[in-house]
N, C-alpha and C. Protein backbone atom coordinates (compact mmCIF):
# COMPACT_ATOMS: atom_id res chain seq x y z
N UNK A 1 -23.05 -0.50 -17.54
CA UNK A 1 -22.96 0.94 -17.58
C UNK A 1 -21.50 1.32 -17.36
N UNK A 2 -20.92 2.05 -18.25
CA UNK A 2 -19.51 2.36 -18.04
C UNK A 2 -19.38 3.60 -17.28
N UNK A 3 -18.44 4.18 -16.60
CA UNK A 3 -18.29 4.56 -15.19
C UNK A 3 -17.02 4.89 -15.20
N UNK A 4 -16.56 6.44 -15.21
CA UNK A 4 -15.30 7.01 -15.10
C UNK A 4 -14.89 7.40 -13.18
N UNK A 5 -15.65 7.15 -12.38
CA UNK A 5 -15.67 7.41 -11.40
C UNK A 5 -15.04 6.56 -10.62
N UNK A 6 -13.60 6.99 -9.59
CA UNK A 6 -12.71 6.17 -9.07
C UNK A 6 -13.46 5.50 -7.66
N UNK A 7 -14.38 5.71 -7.26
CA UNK A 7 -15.08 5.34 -5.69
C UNK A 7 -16.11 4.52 -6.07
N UNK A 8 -16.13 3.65 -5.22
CA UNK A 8 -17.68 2.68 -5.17
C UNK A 8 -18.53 2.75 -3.70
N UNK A 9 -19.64 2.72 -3.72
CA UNK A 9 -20.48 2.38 -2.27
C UNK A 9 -21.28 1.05 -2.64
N UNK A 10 -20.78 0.25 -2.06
CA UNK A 10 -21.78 -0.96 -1.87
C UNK A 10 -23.02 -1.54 -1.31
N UNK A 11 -24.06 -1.62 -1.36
CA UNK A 11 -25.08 -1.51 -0.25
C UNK A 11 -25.54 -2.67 -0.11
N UNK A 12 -26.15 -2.95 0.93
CA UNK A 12 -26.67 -4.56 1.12
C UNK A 12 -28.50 -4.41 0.69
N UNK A 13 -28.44 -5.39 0.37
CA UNK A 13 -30.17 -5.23 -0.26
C UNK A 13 -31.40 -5.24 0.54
N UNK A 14 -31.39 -6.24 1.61
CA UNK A 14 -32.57 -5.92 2.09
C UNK A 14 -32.60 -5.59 3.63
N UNK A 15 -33.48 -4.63 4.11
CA UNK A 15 -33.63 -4.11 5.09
C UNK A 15 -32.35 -3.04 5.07
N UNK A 16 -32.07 -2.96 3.98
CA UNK A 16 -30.77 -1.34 3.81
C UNK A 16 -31.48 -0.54 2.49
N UNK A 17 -32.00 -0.91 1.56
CA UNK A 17 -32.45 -0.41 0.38
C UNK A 17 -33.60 -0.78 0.37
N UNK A 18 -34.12 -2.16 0.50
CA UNK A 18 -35.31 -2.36 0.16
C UNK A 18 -35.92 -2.69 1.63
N UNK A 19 -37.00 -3.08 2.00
CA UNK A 19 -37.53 -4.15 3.05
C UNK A 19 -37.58 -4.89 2.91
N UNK A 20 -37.37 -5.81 3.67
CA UNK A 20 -37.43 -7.16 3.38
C UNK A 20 -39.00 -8.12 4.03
N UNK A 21 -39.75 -8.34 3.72
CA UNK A 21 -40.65 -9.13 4.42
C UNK A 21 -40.43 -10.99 4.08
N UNK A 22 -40.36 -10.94 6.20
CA UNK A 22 -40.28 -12.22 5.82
C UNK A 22 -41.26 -13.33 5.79
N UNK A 23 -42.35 -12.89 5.66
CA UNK A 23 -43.08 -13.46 5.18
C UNK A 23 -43.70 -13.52 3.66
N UNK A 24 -43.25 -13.34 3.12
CA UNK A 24 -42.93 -13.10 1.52
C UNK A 24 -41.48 -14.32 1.11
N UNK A 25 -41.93 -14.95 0.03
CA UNK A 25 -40.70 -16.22 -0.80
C UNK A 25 -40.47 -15.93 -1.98
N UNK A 26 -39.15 -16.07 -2.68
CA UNK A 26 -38.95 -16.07 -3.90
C UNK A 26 -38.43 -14.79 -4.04
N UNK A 27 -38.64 -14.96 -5.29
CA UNK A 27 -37.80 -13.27 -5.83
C UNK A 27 -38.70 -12.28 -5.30
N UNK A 28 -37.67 -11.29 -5.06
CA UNK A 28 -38.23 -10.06 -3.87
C UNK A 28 -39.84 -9.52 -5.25
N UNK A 29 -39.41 -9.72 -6.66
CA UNK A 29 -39.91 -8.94 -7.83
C UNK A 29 -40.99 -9.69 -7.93
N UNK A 30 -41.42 -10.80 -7.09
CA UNK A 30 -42.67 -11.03 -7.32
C UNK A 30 -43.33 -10.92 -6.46
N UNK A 31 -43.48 -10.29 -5.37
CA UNK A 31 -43.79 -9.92 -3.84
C UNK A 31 -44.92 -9.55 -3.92
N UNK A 32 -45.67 -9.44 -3.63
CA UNK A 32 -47.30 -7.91 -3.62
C UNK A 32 -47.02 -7.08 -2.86
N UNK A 33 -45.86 -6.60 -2.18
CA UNK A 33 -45.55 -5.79 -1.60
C UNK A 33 -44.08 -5.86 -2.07
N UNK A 34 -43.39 -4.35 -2.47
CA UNK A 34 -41.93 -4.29 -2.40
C UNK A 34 -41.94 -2.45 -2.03
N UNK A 35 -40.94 -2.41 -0.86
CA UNK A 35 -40.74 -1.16 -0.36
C UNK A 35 -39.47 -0.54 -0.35
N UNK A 36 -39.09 0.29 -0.64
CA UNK A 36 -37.65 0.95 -0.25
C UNK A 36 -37.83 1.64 0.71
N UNK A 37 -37.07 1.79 1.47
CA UNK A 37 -36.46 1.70 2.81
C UNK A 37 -36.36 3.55 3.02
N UNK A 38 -36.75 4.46 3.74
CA UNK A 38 -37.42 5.76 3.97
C UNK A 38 -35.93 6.44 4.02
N UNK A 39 -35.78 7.36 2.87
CA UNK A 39 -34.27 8.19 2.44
C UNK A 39 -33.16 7.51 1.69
N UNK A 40 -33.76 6.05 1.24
CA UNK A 40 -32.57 5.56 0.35
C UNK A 40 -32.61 6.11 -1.28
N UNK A 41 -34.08 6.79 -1.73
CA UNK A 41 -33.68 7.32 -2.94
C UNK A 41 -33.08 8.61 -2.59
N UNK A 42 -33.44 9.71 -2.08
CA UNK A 42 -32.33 10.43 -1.50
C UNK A 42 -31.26 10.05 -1.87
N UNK A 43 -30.92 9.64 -0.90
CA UNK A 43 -29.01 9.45 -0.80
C UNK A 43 -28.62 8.93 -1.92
N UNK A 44 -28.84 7.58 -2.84
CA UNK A 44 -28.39 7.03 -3.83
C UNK A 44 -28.75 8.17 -5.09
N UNK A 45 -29.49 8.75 -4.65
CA UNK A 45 -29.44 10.26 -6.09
C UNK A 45 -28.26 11.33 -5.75
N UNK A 46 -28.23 11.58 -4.82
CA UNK A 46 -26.89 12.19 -4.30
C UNK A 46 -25.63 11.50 -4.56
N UNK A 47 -25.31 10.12 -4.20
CA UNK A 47 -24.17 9.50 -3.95
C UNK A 47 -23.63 9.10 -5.96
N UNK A 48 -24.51 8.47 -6.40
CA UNK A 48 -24.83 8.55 -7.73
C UNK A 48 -23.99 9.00 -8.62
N UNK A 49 -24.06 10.41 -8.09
CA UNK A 49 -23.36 11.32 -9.03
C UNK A 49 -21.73 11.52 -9.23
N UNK A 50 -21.26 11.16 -8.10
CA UNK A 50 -19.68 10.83 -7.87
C UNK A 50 -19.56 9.59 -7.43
N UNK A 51 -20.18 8.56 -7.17
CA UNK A 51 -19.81 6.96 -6.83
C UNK A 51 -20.51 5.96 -7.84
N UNK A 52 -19.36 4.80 -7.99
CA UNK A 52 -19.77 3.78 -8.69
C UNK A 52 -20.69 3.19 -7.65
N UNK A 53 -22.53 2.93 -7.79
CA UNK A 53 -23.22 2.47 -6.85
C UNK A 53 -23.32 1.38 -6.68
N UNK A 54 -23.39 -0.24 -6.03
CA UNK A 54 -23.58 -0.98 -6.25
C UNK A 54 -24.18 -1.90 -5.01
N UNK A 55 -24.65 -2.99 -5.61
CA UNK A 55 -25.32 -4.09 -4.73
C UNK A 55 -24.83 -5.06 -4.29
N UNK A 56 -24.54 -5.50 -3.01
CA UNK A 56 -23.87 -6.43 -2.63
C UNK A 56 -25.14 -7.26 -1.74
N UNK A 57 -25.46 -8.35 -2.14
CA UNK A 57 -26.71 -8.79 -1.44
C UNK A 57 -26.40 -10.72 -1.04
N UNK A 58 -26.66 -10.87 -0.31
CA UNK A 58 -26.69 -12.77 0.19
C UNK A 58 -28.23 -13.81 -0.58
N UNK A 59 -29.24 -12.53 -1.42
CA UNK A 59 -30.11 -12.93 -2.22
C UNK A 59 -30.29 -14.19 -2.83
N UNK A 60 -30.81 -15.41 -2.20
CA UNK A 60 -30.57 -16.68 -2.72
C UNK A 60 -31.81 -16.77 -3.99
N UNK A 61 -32.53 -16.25 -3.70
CA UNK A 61 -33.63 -16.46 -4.59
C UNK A 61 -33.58 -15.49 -6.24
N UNK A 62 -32.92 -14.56 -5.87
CA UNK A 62 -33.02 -13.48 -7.32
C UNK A 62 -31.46 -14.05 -7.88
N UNK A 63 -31.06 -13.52 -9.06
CA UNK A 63 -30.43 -13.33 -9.68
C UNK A 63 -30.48 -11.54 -9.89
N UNK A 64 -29.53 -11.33 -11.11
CA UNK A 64 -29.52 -9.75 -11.42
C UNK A 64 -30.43 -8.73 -11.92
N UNK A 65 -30.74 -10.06 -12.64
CA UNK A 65 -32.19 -9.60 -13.37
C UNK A 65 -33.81 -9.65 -12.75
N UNK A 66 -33.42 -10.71 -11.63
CA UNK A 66 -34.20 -10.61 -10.59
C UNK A 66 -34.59 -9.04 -9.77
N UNK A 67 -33.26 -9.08 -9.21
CA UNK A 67 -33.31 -8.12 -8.25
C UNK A 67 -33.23 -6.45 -9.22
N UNK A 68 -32.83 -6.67 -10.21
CA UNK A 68 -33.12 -5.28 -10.74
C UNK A 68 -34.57 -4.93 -10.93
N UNK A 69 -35.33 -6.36 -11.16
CA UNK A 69 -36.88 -6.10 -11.47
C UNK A 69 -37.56 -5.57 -10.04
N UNK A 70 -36.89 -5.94 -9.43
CA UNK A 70 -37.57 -5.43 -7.77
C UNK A 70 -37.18 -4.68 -7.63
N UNK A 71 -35.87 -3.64 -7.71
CA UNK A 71 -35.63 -2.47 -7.65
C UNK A 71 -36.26 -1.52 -8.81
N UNK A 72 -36.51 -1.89 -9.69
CA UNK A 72 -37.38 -1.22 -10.79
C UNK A 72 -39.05 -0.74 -10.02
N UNK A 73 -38.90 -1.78 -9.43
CA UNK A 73 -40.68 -1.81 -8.85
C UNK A 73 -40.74 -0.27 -7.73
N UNK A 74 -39.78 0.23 -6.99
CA UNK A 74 -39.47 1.01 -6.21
C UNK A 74 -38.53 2.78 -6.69
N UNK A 75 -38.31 2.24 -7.93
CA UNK A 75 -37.85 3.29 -8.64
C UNK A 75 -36.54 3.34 -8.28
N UNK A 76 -36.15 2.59 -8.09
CA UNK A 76 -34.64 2.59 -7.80
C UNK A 76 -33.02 2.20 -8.71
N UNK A 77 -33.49 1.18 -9.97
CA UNK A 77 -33.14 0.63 -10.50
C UNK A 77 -32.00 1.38 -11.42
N UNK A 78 -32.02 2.43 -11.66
CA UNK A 78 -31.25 3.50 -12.63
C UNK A 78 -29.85 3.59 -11.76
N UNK A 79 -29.92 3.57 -10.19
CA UNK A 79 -28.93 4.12 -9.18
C UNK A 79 -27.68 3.02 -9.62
N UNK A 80 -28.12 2.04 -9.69
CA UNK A 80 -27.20 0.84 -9.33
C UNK A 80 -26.73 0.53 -10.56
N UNK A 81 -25.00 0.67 -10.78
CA UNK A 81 -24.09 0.44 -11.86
C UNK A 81 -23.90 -1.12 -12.01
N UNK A 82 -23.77 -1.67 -10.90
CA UNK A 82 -23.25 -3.21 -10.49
C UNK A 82 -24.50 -3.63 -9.73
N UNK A 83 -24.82 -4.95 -9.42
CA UNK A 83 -25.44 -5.83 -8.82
C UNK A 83 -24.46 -6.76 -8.64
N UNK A 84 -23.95 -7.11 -7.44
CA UNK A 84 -23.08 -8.48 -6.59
C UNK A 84 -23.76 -9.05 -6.04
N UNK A 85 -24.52 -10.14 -6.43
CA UNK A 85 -25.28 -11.11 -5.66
C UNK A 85 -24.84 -12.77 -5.95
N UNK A 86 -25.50 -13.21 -4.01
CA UNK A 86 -24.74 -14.75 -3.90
C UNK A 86 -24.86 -15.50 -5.47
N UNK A 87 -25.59 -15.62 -5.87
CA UNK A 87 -25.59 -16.48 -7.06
C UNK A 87 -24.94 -16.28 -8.29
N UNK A 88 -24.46 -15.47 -8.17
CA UNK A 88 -23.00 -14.89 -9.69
C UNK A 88 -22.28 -14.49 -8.72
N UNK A 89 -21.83 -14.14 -7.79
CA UNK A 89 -20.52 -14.64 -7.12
C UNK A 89 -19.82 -15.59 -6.58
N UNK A 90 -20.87 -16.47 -5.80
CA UNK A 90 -20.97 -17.76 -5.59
C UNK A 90 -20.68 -18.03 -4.28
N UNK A 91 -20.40 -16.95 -3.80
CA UNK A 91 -19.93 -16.77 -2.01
C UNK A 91 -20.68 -15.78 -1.41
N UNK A 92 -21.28 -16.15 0.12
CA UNK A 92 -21.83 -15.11 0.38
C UNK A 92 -21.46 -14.24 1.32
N UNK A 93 -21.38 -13.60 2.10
CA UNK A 93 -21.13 -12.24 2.92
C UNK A 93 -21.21 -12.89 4.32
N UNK A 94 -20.33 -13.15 4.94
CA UNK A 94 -19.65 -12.55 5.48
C UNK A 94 -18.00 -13.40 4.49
N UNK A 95 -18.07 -14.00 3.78
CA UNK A 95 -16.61 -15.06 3.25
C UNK A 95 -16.00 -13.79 2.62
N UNK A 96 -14.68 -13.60 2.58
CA UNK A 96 -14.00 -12.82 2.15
C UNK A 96 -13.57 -12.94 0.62
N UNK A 97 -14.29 -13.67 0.14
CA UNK A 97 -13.62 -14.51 -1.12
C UNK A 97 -15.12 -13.58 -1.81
N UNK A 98 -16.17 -13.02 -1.37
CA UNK A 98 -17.60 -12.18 -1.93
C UNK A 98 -17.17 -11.14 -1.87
N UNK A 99 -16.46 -10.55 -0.99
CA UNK A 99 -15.61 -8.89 -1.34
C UNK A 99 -14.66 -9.08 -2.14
N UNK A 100 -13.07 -9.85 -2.21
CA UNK A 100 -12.53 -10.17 -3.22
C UNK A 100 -12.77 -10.40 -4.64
N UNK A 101 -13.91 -10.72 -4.61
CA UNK A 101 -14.28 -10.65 -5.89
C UNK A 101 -15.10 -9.60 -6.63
N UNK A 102 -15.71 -8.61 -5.49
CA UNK A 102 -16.27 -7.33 -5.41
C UNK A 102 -15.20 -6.98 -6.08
N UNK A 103 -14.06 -6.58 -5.35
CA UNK A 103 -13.01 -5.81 -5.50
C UNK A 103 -12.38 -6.07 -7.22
N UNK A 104 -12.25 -7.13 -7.31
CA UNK A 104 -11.62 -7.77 -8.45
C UNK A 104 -12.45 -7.18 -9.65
N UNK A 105 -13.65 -7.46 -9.46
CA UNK A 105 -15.08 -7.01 -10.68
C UNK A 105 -14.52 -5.39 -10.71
N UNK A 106 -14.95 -4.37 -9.75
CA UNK A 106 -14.90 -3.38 -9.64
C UNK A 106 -13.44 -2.45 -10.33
N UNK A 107 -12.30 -3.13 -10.07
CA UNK A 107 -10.88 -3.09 -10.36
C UNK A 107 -10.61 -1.95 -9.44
N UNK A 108 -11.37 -1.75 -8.39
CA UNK A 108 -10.62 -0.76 -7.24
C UNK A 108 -10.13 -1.23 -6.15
N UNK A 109 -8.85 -0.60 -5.22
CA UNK A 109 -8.17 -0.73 -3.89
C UNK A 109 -9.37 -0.83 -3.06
N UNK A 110 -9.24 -1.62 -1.72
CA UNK A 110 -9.96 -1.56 -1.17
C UNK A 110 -10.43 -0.42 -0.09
N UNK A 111 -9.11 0.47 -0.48
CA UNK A 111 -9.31 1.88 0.43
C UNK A 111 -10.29 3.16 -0.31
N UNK A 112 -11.04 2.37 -1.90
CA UNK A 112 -11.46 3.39 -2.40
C UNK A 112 -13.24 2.77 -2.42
N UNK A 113 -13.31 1.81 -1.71
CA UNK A 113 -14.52 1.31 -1.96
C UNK A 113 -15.48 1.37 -0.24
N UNK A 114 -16.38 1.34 -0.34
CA UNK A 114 -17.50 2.03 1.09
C UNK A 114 -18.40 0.99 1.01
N UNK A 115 -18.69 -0.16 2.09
CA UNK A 115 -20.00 -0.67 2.20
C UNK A 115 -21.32 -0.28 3.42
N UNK A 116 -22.31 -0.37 3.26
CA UNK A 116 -23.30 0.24 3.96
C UNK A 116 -24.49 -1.01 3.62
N UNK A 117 -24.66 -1.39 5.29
CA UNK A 117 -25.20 -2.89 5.18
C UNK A 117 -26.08 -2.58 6.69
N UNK A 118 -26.97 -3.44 7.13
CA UNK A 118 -27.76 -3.59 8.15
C UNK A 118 -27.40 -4.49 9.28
N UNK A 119 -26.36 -5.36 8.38
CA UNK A 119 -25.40 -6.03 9.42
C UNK A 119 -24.04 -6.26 10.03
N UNK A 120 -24.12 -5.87 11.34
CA UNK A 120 -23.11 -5.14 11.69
C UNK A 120 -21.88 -6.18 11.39
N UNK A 121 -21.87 -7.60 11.65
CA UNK A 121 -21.46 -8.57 11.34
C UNK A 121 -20.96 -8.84 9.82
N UNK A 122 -22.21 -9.10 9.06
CA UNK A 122 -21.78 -9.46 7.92
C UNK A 122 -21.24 -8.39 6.76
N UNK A 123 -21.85 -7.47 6.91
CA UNK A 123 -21.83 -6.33 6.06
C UNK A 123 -20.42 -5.25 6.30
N UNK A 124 -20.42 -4.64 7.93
CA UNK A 124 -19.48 -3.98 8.26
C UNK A 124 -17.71 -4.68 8.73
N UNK A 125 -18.06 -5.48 9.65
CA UNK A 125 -16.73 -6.01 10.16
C UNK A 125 -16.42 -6.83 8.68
N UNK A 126 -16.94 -7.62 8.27
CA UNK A 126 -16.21 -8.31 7.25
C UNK A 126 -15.84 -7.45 5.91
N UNK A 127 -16.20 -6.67 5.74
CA UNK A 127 -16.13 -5.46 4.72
C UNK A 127 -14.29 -5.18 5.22
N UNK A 128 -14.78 -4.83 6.63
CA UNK A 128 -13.15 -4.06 7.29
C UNK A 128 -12.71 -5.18 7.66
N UNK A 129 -12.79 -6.27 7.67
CA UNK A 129 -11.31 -7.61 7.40
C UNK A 129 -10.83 -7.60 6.13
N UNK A 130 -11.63 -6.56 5.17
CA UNK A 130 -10.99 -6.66 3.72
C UNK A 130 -10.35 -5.45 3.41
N UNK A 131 -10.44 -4.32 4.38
CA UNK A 131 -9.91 -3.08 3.90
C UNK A 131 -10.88 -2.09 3.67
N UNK A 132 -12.16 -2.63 3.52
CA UNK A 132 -12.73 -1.54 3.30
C UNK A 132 -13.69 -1.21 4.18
N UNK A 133 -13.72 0.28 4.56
CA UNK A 133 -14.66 1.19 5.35
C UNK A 133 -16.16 0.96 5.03
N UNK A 134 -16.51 1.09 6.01
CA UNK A 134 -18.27 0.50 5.96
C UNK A 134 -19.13 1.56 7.17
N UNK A 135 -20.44 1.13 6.52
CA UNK A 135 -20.98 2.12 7.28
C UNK A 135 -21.89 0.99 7.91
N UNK A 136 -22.34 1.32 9.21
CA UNK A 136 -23.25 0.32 9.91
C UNK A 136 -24.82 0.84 9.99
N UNK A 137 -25.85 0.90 8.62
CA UNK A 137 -27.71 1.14 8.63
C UNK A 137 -28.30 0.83 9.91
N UNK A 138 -28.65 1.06 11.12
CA UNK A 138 -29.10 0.67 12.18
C UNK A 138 -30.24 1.83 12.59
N UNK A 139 -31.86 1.41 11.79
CA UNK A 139 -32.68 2.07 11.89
C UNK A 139 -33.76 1.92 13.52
N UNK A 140 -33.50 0.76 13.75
CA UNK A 140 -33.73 0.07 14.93
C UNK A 140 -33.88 0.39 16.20
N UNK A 141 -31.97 0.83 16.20
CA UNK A 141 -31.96 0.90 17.92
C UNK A 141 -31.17 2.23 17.93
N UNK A 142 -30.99 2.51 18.95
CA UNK A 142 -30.41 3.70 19.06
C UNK A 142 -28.63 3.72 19.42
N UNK A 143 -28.26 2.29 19.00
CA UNK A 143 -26.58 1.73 19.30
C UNK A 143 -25.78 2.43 18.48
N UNK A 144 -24.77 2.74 18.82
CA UNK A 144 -23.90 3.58 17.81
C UNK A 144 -22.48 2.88 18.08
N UNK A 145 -22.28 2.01 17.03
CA UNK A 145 -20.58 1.71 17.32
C UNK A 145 -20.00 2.54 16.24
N UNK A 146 -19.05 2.39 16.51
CA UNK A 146 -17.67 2.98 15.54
C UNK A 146 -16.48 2.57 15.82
N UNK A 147 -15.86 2.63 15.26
CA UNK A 147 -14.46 1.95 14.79
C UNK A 147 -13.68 2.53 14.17
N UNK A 148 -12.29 2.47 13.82
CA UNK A 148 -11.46 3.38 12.87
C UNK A 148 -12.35 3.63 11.43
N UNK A 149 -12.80 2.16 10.63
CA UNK A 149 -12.57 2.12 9.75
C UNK A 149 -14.78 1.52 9.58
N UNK A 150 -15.61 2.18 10.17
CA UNK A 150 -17.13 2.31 10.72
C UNK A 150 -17.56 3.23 11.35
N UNK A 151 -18.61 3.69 10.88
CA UNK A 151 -19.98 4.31 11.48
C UNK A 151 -20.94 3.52 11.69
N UNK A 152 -22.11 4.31 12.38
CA UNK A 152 -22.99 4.39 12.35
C UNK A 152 -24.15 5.32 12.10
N UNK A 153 -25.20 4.95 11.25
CA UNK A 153 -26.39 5.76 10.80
C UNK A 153 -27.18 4.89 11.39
N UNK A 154 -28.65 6.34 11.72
CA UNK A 154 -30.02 5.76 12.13
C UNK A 154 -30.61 5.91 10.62
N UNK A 155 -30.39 7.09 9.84
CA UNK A 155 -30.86 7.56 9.10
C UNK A 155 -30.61 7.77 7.72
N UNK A 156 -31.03 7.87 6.66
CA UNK A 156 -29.85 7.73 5.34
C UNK A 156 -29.72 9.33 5.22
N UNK A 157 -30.26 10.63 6.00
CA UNK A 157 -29.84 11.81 5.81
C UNK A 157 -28.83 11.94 6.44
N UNK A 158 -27.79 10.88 7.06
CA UNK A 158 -26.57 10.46 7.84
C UNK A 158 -25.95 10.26 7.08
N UNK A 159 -25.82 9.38 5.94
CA UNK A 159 -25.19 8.75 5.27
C UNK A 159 -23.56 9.58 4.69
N UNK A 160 -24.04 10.85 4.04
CA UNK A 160 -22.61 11.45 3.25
C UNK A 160 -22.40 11.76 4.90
N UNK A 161 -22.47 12.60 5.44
CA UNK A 161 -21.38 12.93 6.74
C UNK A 161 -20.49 11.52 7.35
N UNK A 162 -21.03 10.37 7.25
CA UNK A 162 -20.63 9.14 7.89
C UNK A 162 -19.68 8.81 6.97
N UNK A 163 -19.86 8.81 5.68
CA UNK A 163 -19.24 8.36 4.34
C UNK A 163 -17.52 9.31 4.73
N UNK A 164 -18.18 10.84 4.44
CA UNK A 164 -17.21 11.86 4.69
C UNK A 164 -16.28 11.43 5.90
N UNK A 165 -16.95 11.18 6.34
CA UNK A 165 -15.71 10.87 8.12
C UNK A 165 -14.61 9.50 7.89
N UNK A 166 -15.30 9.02 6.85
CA UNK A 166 -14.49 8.00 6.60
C UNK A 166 -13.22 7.81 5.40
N UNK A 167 -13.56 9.19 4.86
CA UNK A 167 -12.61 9.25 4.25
C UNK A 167 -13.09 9.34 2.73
N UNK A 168 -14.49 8.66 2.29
CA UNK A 168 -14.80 9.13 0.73
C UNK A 168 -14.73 10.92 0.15
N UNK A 169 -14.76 10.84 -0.25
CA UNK A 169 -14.87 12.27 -1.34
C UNK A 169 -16.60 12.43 -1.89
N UNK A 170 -17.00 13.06 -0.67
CA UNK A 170 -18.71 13.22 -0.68
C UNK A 170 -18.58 14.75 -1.06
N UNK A 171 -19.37 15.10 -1.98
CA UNK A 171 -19.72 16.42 -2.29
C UNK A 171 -20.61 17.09 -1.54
């Protein structure tokens, strides 16, 4: 999908967009259960409209076509410009060499790109060892870190104000 829009948000796939059950194997798209995660179509219909959307996932089992079929299953599948997953990048999250190559695919600075992940570890701090601002999904607990260059959300009706504080261009 071609894409005149200078910003990206990256999201991590499961337990940020989708659920993840772990008792469920294989591609998320053959599951008997696949759920999205309560306000992520919301926000990705909002964000959508001014951000390049994309997937950044550690997904050993799907591929692109995988995981689009499981996001298809949830109605989600239209949002997402890019899919970055371990197996066509070849590195996974937290290695800096899986954002680098984010970055590289994408052809944006890392000051114009936003990740929003469930782990505070892999998703947020390693995001910001690369430059880029991240948001920390923490539906869980009621912990709130922050950082120069991090938030935190309980909620995805959080999401643009958290985004906004960080510096994207949220409408």
């Amino acid at each position: 999908m071609t894409n005149s829009r200078d910003q990206a948000i990256l999201f991590d796939w499961g337990d940020t967009v989708m659920r993840n059950f772990p008792s469920s194997t294989g591609p998320m798209h053959t599951w008997p259960t696949v759920e999205a995660l309560p306000g992520i179509q919301s926000a990705l219909a909002h964000l959508h409209r001014s951000f390049i959307v994309a997937l950044a996932t550690n997904a050993e089992d799907s591929d692109e076509i995988d995981i689009r079929k499981a996001l298809k299953r949830c109605g989600l599948a239209d949002y997402f410009d890019r899919v970055f997953c371990y197996r066509e990048v070849g590195h996974r999250k937290p290695d800096p060499r899986f954002y680098r190559a984010v970055l590289s695919t994408l052809k944006l600075s890392a000051s114009r790109v936003f990740m929003v992940g469930d782990s505070l570890e892999d998703d947020v701090l390693a995001a910001n060892s690369q430059g880029i601002a991240a948001v920390w999904f923490n539906p869980e607990s009621e912990i709130s870190n922050t950082g120069s260059a991090y938030r935190t959300v309980h909620r995805f009706e959080d999401l643009a104000e958290a985004l906004h504080e960080l510096g994207a261009a949220v409408p």
